[in-house]
C-alpha atoms as a PDB file:
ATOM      1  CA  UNK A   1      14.704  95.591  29.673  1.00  0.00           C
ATOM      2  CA  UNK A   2      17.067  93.933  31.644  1.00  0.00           C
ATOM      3  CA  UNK A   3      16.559  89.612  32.737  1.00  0.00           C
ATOM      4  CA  UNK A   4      16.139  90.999  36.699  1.00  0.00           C
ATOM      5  CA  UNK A   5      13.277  93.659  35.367  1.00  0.00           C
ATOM      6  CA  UNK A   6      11.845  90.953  33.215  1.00  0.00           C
ATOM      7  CA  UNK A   7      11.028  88.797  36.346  1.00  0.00           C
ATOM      8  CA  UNK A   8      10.113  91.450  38.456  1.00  0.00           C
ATOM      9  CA  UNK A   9       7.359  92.792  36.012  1.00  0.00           C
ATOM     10  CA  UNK A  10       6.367  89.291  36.267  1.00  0.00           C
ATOM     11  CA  UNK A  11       5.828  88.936  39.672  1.00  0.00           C
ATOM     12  CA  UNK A  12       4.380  92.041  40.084  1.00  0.00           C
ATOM     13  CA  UNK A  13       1.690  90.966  37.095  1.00  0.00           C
ATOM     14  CA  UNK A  14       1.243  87.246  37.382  1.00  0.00           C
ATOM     15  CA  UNK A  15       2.099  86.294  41.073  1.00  0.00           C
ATOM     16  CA  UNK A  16      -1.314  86.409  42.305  1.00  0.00           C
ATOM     17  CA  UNK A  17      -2.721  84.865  39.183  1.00  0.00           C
ATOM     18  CA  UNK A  18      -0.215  81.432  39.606  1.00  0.00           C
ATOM     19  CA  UNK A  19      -1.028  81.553  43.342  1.00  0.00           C
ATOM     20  CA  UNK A  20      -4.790  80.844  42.763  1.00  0.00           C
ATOM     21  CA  UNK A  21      -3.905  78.812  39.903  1.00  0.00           C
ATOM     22  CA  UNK A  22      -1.702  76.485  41.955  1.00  0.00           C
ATOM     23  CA  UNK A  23      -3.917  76.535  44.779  1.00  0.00           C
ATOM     24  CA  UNK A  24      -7.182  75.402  42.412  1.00  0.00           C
ATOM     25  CA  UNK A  25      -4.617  72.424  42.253  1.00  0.00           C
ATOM     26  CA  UNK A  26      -3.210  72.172  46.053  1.00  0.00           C
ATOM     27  CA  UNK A  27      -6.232  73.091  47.955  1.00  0.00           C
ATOM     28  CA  UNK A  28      -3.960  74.612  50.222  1.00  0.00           C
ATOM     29  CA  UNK A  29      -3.391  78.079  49.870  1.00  0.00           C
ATOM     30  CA  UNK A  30       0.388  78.259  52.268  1.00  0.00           C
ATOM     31  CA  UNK A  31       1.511  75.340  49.973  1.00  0.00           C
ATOM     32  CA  UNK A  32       0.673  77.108  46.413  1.00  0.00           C
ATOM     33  CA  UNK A  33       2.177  80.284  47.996  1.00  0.00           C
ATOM     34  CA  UNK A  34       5.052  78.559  48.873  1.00  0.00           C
ATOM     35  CA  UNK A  35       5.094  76.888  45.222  1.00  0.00           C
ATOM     36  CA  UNK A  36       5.265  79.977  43.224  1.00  0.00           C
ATOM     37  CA  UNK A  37       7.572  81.457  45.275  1.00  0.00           C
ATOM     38  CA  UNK A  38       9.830  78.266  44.529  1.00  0.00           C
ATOM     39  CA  UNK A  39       9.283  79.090  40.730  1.00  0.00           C
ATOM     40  CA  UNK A  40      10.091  82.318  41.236  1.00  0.00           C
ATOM     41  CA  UNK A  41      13.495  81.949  43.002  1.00  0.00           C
ATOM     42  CA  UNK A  42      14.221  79.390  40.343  1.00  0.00           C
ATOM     43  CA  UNK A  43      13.871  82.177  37.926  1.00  0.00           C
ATOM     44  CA  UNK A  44      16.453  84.244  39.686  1.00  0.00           C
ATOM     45  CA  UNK A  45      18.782  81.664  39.438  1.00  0.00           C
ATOM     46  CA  UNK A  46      19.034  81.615  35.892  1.00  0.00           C
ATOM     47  CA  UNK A  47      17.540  84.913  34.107  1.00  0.00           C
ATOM     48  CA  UNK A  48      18.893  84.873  31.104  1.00  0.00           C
ATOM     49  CA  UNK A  49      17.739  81.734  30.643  1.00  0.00           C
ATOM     50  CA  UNK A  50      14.140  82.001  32.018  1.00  0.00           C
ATOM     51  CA  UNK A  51      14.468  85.538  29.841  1.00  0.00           C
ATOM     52  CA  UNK A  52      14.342  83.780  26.707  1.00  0.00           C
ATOM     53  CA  UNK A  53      11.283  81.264  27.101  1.00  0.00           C
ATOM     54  CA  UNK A  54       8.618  81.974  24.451  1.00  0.00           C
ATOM     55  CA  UNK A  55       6.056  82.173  27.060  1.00  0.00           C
ATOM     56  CA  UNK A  56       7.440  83.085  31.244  1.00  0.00           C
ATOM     57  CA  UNK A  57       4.356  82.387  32.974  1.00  0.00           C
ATOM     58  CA  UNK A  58       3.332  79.220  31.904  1.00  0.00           C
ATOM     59  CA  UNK A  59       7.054  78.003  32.606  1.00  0.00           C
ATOM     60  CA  UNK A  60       6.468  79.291  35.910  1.00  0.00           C
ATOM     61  CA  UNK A  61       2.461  77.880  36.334  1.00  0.00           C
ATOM     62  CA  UNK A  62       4.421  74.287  35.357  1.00  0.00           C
ATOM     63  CA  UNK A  63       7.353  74.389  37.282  1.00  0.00           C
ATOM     64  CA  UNK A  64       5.315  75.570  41.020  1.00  0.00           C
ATOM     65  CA  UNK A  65       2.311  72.869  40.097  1.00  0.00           C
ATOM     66  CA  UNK A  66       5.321  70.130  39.994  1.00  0.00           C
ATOM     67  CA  UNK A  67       6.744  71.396  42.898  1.00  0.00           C
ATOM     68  CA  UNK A  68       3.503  71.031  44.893  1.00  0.00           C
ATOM     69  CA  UNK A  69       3.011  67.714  43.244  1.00  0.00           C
ATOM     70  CA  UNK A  70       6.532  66.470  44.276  1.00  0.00           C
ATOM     71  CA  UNK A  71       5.985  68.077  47.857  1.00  0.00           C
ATOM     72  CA  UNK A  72       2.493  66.118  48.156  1.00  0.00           C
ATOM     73  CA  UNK A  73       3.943  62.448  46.660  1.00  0.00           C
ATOM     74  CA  UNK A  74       6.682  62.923  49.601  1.00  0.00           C
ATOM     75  CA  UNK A  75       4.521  64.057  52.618  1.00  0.00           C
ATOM     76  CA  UNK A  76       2.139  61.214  51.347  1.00  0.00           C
ATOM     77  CA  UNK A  77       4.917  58.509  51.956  1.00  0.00           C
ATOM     78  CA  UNK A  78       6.257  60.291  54.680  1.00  0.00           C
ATOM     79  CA  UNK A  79       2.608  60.132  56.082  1.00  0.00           C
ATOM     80  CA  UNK A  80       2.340  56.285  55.188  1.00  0.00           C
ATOM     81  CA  UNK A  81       5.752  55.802  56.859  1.00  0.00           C
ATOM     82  CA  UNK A  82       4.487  56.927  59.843  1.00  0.00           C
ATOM     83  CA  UNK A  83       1.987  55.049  60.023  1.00  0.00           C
ATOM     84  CA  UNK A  84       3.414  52.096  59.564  1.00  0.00           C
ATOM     85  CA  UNK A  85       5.918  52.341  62.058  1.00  0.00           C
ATOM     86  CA  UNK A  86       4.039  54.287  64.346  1.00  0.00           C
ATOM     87  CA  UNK A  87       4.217  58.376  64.619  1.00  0.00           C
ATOM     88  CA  UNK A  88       7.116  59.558  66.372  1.00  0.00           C
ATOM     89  CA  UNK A  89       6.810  60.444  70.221  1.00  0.00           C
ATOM     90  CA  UNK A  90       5.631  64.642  70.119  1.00  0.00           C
ATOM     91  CA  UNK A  91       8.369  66.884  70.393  1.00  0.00           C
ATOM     92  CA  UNK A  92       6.200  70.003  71.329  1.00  0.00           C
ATOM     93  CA  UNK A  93       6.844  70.583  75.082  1.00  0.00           C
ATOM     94  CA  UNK A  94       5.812  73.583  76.339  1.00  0.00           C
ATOM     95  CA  UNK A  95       7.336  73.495  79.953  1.00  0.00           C
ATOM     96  CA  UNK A  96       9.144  76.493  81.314  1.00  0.00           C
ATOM     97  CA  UNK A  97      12.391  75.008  81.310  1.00  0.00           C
ATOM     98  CA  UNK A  98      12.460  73.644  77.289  1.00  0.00           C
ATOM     99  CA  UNK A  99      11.379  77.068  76.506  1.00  0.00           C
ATOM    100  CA  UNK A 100      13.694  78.849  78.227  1.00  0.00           C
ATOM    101  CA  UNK A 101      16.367  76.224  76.481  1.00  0.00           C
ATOM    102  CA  UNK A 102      14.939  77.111  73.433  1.00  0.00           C
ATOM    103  CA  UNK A 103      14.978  80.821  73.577  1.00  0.00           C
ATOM    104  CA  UNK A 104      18.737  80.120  75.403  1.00  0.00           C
ATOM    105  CA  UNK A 105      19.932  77.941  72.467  1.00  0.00           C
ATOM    106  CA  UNK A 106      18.554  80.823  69.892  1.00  0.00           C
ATOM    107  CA  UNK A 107      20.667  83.109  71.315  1.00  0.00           C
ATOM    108  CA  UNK A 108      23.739  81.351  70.516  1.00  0.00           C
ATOM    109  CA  UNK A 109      25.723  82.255  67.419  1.00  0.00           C
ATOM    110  CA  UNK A 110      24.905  80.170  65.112  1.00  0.00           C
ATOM    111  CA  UNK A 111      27.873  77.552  64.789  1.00  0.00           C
ATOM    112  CA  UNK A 112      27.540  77.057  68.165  1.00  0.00           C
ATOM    113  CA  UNK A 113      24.025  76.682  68.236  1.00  0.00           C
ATOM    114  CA  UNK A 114      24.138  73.569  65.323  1.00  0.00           C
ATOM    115  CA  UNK A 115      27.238  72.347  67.145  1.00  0.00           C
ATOM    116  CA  UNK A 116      25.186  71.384  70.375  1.00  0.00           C
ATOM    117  CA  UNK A 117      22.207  70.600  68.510  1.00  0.00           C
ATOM    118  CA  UNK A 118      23.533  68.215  66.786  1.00  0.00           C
ATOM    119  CA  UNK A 119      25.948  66.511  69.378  1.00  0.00           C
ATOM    120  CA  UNK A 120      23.029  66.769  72.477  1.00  0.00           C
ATOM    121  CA  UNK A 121      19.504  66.872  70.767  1.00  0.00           C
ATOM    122  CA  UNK A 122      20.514  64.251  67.821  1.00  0.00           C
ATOM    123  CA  UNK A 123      22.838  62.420  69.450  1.00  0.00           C
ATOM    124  CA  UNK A 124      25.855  62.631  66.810  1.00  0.00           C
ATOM    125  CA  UNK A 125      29.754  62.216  67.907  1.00  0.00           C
ATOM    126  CA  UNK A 126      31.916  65.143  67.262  1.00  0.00           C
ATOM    127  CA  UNK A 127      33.105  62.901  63.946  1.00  0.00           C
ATOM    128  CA  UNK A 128      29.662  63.262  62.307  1.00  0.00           C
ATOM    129  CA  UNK A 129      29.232  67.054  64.010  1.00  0.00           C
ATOM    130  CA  UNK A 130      31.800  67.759  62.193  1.00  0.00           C
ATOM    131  CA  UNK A 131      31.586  65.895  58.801  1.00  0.00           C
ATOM    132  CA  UNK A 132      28.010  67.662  58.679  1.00  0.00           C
ATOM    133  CA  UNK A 133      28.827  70.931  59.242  1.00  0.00           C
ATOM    134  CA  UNK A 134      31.625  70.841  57.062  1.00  0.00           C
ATOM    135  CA  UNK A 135      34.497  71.720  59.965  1.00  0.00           C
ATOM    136  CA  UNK A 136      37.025  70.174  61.563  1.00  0.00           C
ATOM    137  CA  UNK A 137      36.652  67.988  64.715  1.00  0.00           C
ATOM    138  CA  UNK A 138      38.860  70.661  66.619  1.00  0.00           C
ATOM    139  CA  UNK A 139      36.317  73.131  65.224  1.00  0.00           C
ATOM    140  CA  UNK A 140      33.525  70.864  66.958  1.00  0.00           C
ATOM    141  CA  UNK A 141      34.812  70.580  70.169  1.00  0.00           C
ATOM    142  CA  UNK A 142      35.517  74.217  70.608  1.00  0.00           C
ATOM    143  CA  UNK A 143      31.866  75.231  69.652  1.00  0.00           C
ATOM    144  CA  UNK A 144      30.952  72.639  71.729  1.00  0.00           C
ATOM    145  CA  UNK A 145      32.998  74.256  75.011  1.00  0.00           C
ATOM    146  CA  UNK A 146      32.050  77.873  74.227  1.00  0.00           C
ATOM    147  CA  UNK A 147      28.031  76.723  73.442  1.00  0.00           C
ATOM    148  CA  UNK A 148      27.988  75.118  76.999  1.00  0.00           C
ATOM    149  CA  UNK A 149      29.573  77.836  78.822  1.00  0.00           C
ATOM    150  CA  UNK A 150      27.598  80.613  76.788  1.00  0.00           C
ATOM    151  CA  UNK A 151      24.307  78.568  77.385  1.00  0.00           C
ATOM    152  CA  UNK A 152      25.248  77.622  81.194  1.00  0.00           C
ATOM    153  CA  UNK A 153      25.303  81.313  81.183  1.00  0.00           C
ATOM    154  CA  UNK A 154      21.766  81.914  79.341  1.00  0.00           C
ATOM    155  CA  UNK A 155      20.166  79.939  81.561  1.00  0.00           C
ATOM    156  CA  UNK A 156      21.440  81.212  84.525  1.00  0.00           C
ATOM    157  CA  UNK A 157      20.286  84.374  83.901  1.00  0.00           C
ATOM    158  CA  UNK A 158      16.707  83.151  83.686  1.00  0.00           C
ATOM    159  CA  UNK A 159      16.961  81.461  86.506  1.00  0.00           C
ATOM    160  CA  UNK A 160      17.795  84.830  87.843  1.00  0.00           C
ATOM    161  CA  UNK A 161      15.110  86.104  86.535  1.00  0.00           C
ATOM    162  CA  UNK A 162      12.261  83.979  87.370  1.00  0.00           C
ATOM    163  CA  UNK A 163      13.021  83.503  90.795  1.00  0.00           C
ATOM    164  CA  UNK A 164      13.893  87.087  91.681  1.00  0.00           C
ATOM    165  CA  UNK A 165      17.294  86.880  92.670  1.00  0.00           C
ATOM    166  CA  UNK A 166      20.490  88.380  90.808  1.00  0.00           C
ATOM    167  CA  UNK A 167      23.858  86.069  91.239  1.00  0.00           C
ATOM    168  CA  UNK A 168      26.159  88.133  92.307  1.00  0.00           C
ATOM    169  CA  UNK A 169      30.089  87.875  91.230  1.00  0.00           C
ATOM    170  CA  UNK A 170      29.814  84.137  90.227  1.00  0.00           C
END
């Protein structure tokens, strides 16, 4: 039996089983979900490894309860963070125009799409754009150009398209 058929059985047999097991822990059923799956994809990474553990399951029952356990210690100081400086102003606006941004800016390919979120909605120079996305400057300021035309464009169509009208040879 090959490593990749080893962990498959596996999930097929146990993943239920850890997911109640880690949720009897959690409380939350999403979050032990999410857990397992972790341990899972760990498994994937390594098979040969995970292949040759005297007992699969319970390396996998261990590894998604500390994962939960690590993901609750952090949301709990995240949580006390918050509170002690005050939670952050909501971001959730549901007015026509931010959700025809947002459904605009999803459109974009996707290097132009970070590019602008990064430079408008976080407020980073083309520098730091570029230093986190792991491109050049130039790179930057060209997804930059073609973002704002393409999404200029986006919007204008539902503009369009809410009011009615077509533009016409622009």
């Amino acid at each position: 039996m090959s490593d990749g058929d080893l962990i498959s059985e596996l999930y097929a047999g146990c993943f239920r089983r850890l997911v109640v097991q880690v949720y009897a822990v959690t409380g939350d059923l999403n979050e032990a979900q999410e857990a397992v799956q972790e341990a899972f994809t760990r498994a994937l990474v390594a098979p040969g490894r995970f292949a040759g553990l005297e007992n699969p399951e319970a390396w996998l029952r261990r590894f998604a309860v500390n994962w939960a356990r690590s993901r609750f210690r952090r949301r709990r100081i995240y949580d006390g963070l918050l509170r002690r400086i005050g939670a952050p102003p909501a971001v959730a606006d549901h007015s026509p125009e931010h959700l025809a941004l947002l459904a605009a800016l999803r459109a974009l390919p996707e290097g132009q799409r970070h590019a602008l979120a990064l430079h408008y909605l976080v407020d980073l120079p083309v520098d730091e754009v570029a230093a986190t996305l792991g491109v050049t400057s130039g790179t930057v300021k060209s997804r930059l150009s073609r973002g704002r035309v393409a999404l200029a464009a986006l919007l204008a169509d539902t503009d369009a398209t809410e009011t009615g009208r077509i533009d016409v040879g622009s």
